[in-house]
PDB file of N, CA and C in Angstrom:
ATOM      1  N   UNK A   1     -10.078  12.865 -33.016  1.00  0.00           N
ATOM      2  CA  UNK A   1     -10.350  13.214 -31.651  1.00  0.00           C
ATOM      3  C   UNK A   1      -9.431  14.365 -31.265  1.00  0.00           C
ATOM      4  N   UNK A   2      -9.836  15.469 -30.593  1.00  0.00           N
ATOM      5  CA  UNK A   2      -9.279  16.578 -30.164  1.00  0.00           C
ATOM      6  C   UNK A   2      -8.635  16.202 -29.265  1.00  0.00           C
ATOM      7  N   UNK A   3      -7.276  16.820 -28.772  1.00  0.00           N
ATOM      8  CA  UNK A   3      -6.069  17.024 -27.553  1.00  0.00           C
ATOM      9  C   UNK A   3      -6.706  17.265 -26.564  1.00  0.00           C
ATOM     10  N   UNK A   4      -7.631  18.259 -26.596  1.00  0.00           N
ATOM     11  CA  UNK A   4      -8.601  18.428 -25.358  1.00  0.00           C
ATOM     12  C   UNK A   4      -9.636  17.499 -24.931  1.00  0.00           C
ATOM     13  N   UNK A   5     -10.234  17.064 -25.353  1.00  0.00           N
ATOM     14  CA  UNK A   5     -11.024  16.051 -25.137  1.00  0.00           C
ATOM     15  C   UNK A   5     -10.464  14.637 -25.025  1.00  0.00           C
ATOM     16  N   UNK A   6      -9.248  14.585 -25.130  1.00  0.00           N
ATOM     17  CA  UNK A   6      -8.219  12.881 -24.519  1.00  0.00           C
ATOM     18  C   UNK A   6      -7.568  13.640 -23.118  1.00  0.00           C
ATOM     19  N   UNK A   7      -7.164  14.393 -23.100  1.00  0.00           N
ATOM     20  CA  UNK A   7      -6.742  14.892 -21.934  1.00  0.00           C
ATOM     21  C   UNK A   7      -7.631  15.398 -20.600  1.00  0.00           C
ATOM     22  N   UNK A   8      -8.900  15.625 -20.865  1.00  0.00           N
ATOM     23  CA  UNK A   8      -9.878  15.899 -20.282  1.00  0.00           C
ATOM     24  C   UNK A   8     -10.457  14.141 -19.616  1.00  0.00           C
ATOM     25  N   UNK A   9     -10.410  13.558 -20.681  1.00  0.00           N
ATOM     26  CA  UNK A   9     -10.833  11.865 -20.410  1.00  0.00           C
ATOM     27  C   UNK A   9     -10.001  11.442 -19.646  1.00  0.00           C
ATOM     28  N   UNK A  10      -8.701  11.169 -20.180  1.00  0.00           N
ATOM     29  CA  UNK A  10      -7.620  11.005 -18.840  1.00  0.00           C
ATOM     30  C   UNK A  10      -7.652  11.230 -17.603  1.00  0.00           C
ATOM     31  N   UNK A  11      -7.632  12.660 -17.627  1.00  0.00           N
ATOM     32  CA  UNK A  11      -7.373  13.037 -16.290  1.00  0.00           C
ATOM     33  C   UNK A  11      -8.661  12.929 -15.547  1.00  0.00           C
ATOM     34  N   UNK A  12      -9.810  12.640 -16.387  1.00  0.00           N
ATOM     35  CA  UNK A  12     -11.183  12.309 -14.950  1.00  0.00           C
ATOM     36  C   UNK A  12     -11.272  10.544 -14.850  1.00  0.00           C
ATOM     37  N   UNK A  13     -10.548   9.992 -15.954  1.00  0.00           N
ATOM     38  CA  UNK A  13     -10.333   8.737 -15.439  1.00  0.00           C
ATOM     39  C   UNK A  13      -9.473   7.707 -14.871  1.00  0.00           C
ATOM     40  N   UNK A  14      -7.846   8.521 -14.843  1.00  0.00           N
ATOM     41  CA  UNK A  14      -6.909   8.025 -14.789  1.00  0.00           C
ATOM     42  C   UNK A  14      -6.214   7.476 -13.601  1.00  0.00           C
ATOM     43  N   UNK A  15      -7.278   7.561 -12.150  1.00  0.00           N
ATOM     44  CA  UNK A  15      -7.649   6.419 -11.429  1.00  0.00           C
ATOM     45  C   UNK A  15      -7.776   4.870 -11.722  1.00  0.00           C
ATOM     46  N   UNK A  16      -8.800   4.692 -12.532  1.00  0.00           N
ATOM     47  CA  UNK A  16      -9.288   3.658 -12.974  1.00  0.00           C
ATOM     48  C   UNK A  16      -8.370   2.904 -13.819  1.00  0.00           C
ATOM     49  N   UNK A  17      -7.462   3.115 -14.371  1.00  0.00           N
ATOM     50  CA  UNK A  17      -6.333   2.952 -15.559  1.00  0.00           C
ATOM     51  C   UNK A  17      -4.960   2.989 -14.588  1.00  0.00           C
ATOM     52  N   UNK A  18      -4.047   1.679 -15.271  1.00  0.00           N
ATOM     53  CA  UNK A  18      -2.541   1.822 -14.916  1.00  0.00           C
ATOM     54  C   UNK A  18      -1.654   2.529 -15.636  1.00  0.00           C
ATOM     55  N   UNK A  19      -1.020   3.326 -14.372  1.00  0.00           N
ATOM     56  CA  UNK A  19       0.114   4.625 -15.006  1.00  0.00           C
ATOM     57  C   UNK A  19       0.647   3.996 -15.776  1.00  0.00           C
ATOM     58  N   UNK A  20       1.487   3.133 -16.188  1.00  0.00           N
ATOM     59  CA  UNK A  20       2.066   2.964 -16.980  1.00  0.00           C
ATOM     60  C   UNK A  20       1.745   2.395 -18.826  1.00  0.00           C
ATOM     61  N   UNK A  21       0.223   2.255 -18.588  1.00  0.00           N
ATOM     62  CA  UNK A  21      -0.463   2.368 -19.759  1.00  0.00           C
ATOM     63  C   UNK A  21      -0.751   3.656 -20.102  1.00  0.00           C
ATOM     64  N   UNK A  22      -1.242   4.597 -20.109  1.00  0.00           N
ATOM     65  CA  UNK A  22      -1.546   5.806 -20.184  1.00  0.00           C
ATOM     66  C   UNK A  22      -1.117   6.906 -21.287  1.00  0.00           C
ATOM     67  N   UNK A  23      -0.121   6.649 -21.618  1.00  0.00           N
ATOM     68  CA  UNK A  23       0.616   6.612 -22.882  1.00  0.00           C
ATOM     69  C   UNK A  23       0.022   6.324 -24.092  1.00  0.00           C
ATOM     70  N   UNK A  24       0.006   4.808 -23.770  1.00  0.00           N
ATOM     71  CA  UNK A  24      -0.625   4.187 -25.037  1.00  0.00           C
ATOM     72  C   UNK A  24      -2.272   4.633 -25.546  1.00  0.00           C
ATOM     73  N   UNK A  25      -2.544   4.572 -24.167  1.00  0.00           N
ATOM     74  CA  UNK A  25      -4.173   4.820 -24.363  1.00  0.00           C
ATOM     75  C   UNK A  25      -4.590   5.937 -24.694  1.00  0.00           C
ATOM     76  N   UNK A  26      -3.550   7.181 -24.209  1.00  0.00           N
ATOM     77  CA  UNK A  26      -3.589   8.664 -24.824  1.00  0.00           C
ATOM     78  C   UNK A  26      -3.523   8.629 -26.443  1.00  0.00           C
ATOM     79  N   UNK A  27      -2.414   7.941 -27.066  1.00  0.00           N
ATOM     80  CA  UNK A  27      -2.032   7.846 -28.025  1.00  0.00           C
ATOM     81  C   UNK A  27      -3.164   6.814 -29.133  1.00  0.00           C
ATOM     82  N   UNK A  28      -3.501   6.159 -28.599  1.00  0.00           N
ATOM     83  CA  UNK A  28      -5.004   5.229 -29.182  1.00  0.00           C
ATOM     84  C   UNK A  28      -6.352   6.170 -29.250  1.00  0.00           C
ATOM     85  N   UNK A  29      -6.656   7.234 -28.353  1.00  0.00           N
ATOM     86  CA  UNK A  29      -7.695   7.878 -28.135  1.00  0.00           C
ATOM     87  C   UNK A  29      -7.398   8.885 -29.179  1.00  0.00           C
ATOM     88  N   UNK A  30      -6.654   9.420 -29.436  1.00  0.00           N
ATOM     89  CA  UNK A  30      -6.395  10.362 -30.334  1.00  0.00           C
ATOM     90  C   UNK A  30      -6.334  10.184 -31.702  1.00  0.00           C
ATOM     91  N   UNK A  31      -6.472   8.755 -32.042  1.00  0.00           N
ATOM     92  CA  UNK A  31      -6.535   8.419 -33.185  1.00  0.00           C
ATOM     93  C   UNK A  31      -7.733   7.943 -33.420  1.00  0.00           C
ATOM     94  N   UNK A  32      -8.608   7.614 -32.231  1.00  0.00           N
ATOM     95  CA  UNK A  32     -10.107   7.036 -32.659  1.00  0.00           C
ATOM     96  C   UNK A  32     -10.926   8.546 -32.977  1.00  0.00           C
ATOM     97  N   UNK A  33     -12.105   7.944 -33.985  1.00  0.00           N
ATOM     98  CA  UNK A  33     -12.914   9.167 -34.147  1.00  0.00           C
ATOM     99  C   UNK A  33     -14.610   8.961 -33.005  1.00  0.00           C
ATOM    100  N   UNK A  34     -15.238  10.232 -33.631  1.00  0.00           N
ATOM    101  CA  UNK A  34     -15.730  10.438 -32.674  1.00  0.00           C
ATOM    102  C   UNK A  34     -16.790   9.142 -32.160  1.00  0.00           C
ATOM    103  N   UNK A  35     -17.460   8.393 -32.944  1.00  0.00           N
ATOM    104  CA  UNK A  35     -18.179   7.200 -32.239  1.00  0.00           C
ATOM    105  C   UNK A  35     -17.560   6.472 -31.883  1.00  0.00           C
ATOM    106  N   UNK A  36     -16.753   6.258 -32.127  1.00  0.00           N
ATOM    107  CA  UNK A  36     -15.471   5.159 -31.129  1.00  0.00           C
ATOM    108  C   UNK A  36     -15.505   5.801 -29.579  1.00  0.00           C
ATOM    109  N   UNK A  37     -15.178   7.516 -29.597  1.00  0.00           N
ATOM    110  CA  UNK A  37     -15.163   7.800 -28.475  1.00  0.00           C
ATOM    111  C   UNK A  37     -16.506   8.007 -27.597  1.00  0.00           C
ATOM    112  N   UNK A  38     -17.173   8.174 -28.078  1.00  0.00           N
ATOM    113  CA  UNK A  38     -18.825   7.915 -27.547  1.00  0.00           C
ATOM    114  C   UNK A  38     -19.136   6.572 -26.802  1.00  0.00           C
ATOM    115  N   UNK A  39     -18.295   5.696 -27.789  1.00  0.00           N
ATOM    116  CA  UNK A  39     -18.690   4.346 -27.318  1.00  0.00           C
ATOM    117  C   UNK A  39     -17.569   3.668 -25.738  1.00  0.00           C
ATOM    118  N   UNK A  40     -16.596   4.942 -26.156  1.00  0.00           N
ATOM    119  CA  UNK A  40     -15.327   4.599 -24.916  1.00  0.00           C
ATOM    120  C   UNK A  40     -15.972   5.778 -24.199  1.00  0.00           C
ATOM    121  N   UNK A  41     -16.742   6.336 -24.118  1.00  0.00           N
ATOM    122  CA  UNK A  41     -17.223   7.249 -22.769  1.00  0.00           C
ATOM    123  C   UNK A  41     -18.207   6.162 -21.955  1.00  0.00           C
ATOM    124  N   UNK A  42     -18.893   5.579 -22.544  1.00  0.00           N
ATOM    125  CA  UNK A  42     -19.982   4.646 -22.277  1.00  0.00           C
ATOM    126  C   UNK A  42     -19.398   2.958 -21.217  1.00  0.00           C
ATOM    127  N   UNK A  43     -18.202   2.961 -21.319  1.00  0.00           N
ATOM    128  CA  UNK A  43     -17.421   2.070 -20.614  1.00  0.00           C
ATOM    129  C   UNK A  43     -17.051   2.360 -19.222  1.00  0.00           C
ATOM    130  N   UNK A  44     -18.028   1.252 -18.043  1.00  0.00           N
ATOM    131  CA  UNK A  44     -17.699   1.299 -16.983  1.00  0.00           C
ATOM    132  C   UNK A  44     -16.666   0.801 -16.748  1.00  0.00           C
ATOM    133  N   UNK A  45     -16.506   1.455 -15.436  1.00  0.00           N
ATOM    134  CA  UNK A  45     -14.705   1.116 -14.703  1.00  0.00           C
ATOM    135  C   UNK A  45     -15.207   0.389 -13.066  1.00  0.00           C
ATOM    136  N   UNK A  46     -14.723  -0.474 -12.539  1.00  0.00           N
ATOM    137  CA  UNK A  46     -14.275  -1.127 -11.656  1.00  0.00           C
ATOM    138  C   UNK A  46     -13.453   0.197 -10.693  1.00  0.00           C
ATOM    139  N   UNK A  47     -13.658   0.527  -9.739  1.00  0.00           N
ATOM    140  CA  UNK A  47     -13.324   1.431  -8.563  1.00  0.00           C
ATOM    141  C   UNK A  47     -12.107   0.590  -7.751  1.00  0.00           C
ATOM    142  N   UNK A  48     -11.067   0.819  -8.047  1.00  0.00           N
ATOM    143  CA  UNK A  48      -9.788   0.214  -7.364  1.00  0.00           C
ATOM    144  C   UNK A  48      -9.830   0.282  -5.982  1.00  0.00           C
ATOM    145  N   UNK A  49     -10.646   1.666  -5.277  1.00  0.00           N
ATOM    146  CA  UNK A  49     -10.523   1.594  -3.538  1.00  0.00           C
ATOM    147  C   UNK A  49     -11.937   1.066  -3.340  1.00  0.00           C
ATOM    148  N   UNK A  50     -12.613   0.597  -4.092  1.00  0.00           N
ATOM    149  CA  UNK A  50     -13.643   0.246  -3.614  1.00  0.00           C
ATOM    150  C   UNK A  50     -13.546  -1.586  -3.367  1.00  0.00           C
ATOM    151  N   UNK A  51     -13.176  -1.932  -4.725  1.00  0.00           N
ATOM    152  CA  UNK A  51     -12.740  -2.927  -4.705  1.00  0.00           C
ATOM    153  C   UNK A  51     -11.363  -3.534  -3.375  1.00  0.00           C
ATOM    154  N   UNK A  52     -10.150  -2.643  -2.868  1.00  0.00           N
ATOM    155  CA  UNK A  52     -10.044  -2.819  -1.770  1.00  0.00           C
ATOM    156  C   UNK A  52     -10.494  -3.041  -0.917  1.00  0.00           C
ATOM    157  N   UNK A  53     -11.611  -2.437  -0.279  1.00  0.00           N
ATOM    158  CA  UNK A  53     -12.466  -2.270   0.972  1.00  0.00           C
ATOM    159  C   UNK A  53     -13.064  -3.632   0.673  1.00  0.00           C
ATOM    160  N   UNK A  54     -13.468  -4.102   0.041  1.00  0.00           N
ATOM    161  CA  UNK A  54     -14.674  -4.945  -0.124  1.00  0.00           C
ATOM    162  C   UNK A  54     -13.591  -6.606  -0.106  1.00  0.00           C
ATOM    163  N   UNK A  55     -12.483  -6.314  -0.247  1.00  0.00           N
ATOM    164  CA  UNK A  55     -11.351  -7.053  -0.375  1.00  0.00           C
ATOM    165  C   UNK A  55     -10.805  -7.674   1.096  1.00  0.00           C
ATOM    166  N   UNK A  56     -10.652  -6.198   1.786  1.00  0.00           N
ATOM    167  CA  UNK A  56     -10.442  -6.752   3.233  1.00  0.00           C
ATOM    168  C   UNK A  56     -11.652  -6.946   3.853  1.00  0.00           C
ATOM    169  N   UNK A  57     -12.654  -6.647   3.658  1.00  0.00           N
ATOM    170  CA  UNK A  57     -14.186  -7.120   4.530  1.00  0.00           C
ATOM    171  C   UNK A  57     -14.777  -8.114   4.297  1.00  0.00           C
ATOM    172  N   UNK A  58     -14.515  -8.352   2.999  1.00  0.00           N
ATOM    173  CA  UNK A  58     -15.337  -9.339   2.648  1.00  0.00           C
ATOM    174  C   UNK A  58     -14.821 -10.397   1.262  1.00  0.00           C
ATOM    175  N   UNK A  59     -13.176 -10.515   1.469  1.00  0.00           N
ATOM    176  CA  UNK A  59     -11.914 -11.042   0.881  1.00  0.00           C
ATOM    177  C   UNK A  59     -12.769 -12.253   0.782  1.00  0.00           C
ATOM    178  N   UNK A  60     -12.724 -12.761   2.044  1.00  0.00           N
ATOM    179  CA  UNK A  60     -12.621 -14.206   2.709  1.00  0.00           C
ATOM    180  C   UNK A  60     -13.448 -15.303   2.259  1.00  0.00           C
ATOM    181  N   UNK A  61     -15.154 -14.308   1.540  1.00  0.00           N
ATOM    182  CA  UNK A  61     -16.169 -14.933   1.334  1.00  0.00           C
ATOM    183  C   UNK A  61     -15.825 -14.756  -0.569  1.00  0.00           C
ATOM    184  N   UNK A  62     -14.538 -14.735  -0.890  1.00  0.00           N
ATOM    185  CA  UNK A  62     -14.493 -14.194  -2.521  1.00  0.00           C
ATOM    186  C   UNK A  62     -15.151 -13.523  -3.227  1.00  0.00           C
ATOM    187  N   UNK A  63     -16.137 -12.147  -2.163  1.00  0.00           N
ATOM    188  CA  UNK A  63     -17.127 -11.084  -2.964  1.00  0.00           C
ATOM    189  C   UNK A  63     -15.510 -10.278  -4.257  1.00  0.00           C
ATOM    190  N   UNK A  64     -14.787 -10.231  -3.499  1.00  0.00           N
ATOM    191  CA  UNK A  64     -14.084  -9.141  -4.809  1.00  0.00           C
ATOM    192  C   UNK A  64     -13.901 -10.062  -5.742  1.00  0.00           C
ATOM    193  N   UNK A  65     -13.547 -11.316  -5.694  1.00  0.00           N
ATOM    194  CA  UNK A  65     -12.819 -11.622  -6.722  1.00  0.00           C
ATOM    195  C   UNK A  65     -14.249 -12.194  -8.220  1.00  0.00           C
ATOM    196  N   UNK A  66     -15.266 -12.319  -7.356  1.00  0.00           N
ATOM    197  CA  UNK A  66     -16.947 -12.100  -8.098  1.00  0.00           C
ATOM    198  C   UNK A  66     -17.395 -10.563  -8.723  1.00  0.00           C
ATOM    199  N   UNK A  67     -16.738  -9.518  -8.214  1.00  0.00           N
ATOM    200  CA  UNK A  67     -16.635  -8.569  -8.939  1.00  0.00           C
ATOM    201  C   UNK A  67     -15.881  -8.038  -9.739  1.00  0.00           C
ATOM    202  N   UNK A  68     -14.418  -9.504  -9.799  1.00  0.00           N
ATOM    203  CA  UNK A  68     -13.531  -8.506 -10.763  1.00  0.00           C
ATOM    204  C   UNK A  68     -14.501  -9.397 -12.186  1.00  0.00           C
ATOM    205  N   UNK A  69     -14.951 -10.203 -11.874  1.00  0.00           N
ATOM    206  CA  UNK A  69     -15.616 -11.334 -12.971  1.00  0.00           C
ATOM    207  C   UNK A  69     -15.182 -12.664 -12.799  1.00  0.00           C
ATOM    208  N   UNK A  70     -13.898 -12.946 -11.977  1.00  0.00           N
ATOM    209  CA  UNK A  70     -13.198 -14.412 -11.515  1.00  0.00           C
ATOM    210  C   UNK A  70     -13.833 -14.954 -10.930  1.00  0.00           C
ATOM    211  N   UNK A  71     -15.191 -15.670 -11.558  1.00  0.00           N
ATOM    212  CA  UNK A  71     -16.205 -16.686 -10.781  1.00  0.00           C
ATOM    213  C   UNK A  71     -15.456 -17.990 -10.035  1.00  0.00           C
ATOM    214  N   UNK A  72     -14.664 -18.357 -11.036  1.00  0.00           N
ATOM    215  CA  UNK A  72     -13.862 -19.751 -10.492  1.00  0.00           C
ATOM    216  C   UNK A  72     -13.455 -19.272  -8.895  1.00  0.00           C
ATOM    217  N   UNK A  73     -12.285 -18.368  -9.183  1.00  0.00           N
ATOM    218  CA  UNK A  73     -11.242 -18.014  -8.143  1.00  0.00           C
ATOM    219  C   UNK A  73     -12.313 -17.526  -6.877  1.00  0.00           C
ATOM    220  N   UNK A  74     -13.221 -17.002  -7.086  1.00  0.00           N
ATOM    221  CA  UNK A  74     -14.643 -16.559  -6.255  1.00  0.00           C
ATOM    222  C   UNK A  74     -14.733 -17.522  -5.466  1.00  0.00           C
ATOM    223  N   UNK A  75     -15.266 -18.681  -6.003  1.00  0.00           N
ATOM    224  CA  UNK A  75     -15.930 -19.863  -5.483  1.00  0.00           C
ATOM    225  C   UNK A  75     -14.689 -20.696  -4.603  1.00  0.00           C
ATOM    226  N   UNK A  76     -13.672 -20.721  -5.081  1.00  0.00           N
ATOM    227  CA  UNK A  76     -12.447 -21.378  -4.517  1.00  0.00           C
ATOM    228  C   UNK A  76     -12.671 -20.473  -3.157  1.00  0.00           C
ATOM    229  N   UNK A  77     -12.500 -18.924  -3.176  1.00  0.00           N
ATOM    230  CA  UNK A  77     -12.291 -18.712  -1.964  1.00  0.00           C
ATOM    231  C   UNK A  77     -13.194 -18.467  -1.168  1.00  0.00           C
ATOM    232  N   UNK A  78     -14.938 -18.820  -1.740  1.00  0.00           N
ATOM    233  CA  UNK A  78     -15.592 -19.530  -0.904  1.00  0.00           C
ATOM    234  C   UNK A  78     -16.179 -20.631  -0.054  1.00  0.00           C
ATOM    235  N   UNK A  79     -15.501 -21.433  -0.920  1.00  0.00           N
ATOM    236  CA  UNK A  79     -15.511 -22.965  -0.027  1.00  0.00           C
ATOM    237  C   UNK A  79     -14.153 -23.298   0.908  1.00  0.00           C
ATOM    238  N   UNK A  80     -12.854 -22.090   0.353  1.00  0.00           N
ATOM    239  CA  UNK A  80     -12.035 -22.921   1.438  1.00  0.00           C
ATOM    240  C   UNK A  80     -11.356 -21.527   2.495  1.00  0.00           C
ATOM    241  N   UNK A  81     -12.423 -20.684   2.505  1.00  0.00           N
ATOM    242  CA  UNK A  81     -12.137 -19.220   3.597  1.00  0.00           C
ATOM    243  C   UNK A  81     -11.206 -18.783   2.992  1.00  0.00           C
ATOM    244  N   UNK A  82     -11.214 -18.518   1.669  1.00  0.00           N
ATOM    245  CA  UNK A  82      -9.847 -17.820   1.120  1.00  0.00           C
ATOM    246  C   UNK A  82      -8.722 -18.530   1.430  1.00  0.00           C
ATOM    247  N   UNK A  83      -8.610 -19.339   1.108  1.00  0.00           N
ATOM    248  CA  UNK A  83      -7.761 -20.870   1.373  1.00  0.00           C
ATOM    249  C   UNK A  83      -7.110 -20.609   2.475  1.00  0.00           C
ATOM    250  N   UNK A  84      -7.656 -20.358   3.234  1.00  0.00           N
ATOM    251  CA  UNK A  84      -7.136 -20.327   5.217  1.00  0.00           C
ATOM    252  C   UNK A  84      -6.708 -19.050   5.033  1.00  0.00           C
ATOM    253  N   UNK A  85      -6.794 -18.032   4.201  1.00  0.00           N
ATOM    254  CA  UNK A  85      -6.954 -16.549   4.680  1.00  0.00           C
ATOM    255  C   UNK A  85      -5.069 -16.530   3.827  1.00  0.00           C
ATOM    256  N   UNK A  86      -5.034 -16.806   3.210  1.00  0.00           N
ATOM    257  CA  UNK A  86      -3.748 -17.062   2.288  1.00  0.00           C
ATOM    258  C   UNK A  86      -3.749 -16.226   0.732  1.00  0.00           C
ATOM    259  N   UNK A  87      -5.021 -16.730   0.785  1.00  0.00           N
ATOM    260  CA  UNK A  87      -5.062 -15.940  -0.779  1.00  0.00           C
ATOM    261  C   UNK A  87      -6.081 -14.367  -0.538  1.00  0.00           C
ATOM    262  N   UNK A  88      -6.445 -14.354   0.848  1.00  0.00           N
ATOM    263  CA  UNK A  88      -6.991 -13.243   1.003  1.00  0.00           C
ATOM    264  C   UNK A  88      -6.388 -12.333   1.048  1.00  0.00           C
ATOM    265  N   UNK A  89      -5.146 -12.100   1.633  1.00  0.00           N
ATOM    266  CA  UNK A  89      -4.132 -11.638   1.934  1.00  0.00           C
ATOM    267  C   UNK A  89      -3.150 -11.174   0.720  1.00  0.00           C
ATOM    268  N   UNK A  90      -2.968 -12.217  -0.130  1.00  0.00           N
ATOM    269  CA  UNK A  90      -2.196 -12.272  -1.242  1.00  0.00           C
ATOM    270  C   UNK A  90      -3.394 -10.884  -1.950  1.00  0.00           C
ATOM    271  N   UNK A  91      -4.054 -10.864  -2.054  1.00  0.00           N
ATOM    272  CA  UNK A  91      -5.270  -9.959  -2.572  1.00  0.00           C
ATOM    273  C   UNK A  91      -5.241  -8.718  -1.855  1.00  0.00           C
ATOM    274  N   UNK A  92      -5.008  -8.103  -0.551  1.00  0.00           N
ATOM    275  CA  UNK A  92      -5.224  -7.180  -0.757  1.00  0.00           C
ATOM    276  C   UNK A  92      -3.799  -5.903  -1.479  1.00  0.00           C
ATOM    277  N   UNK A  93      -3.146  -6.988  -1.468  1.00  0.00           N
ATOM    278  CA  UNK A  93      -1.923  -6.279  -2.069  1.00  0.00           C
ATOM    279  C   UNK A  93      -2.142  -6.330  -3.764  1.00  0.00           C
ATOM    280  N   UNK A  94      -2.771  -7.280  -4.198  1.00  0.00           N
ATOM    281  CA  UNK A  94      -2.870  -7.299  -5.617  1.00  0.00           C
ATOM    282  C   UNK A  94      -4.952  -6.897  -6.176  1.00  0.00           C
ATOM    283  N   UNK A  95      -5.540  -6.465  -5.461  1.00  0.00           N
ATOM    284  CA  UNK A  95      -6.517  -6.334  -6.178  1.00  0.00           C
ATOM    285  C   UNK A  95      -7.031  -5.187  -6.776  1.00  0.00           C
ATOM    286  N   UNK A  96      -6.130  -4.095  -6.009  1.00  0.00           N
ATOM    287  CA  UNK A  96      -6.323  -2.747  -6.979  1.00  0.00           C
ATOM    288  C   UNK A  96      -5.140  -2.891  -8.504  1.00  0.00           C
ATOM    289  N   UNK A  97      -4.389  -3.478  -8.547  1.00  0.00           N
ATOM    290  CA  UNK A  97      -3.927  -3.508  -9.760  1.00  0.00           C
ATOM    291  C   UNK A  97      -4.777  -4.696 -10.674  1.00  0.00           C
ATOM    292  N   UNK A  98      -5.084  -5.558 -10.194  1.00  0.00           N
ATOM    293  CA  UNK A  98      -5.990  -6.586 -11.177  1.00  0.00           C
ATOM    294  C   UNK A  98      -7.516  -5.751 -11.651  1.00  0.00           C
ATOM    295  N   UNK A  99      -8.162  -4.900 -10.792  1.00  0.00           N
ATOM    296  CA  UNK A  99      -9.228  -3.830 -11.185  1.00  0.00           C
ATOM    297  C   UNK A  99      -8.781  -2.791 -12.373  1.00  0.00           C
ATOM    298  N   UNK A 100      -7.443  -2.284 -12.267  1.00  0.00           N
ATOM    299  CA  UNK A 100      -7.149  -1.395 -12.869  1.00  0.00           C
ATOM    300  C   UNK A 100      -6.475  -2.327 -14.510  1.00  0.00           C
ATOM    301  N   UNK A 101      -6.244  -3.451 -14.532  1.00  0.00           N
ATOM    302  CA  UNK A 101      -6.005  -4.226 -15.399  1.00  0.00           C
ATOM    303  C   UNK A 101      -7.039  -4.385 -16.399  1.00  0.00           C
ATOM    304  N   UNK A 102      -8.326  -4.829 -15.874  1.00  0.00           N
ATOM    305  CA  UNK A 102      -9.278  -5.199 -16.432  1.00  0.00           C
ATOM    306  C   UNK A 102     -10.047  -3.967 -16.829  1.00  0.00           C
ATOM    307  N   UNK A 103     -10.168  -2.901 -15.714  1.00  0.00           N
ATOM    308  CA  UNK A 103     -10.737  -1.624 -16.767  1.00  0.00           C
ATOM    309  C   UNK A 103      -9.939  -1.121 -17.797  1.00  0.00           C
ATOM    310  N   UNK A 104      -8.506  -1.517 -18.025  1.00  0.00           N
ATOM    311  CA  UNK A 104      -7.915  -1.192 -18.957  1.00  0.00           C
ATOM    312  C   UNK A 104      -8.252  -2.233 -20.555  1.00  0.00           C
ATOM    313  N   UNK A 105      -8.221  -3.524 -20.130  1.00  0.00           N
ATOM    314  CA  UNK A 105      -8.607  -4.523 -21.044  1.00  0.00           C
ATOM    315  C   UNK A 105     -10.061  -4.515 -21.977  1.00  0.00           C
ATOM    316  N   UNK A 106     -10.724  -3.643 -20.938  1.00  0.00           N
ATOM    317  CA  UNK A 106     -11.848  -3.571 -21.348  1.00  0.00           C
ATOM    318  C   UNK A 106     -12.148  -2.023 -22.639  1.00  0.00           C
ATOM    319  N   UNK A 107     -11.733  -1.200 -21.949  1.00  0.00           N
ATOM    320  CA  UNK A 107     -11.457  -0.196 -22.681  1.00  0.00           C
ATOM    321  C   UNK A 107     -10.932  -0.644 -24.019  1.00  0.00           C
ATOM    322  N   UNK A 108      -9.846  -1.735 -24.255  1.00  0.00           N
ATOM    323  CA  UNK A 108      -8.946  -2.031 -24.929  1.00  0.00           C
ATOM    324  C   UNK A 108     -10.328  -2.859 -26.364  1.00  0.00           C
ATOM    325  N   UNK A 109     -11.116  -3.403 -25.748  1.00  0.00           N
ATOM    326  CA  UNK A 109     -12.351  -4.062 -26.683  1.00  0.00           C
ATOM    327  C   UNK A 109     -12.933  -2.954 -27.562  1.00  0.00           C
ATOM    328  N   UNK A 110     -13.013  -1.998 -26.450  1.00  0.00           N
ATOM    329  CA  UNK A 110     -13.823  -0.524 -27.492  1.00  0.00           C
ATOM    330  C   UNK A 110     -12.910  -0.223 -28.577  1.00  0.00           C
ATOM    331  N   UNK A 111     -11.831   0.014 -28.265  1.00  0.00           N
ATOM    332  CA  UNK A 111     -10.894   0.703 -29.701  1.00  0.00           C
ATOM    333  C   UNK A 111     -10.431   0.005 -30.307  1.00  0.00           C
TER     334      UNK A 111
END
């Protein structure tokens, strides 16, 4: 894989990804060849401010935590209002890093 073409990937995705991985994943991309990287272009990402918004609007009814894929934790914080608005809260401080976790994990399956 070319310098230009990991650095080009990075930097149009490196929203979606935690700074402090970025490193590694530079350093992993550069060693995959090219259908590996075809197959890591092809990998959706989870939108960290989107997933916010949808966090404080609609925390309460556990829509984000059904989109990070946490069906359980979903359902918990639909039967008990985000356990009295406790864990809703706890969420909007932690759900752009749990988005950016999992698009990283996922990425992590491709290579």
């Amino acid at each position: 894989m070319t310098q230009d073409k990991v650095d080009m990937y990075i930097m149009s995705n490196q929203k979606y990804l935690p700074a402090e991985k970025i490193v590694f994943l530079k350093q992993k991309l550069l060693e995959a060849d090219e259908a590996k990287f075809s197959l890591v272009s092809a990998v959706e990402f989870k939108d960290p401010t989107t997933l916010l918004l949808v966090s404080i609007f609609l925390g309460g009814l556990g829509i984000d935590r059904f989109m990070l894929g946490e069906t359980g934790m979903g359902i918990l914080k639909l039967l008990t209002a985000g356990l009295c608005g406790i864990l809703t809260i706890i969420d909007w401080f932690s759900v752009q890093k749990k988005a950016k976790e999992r698009n990283y994990n996922n990425l992590m399956l491709v290579l």
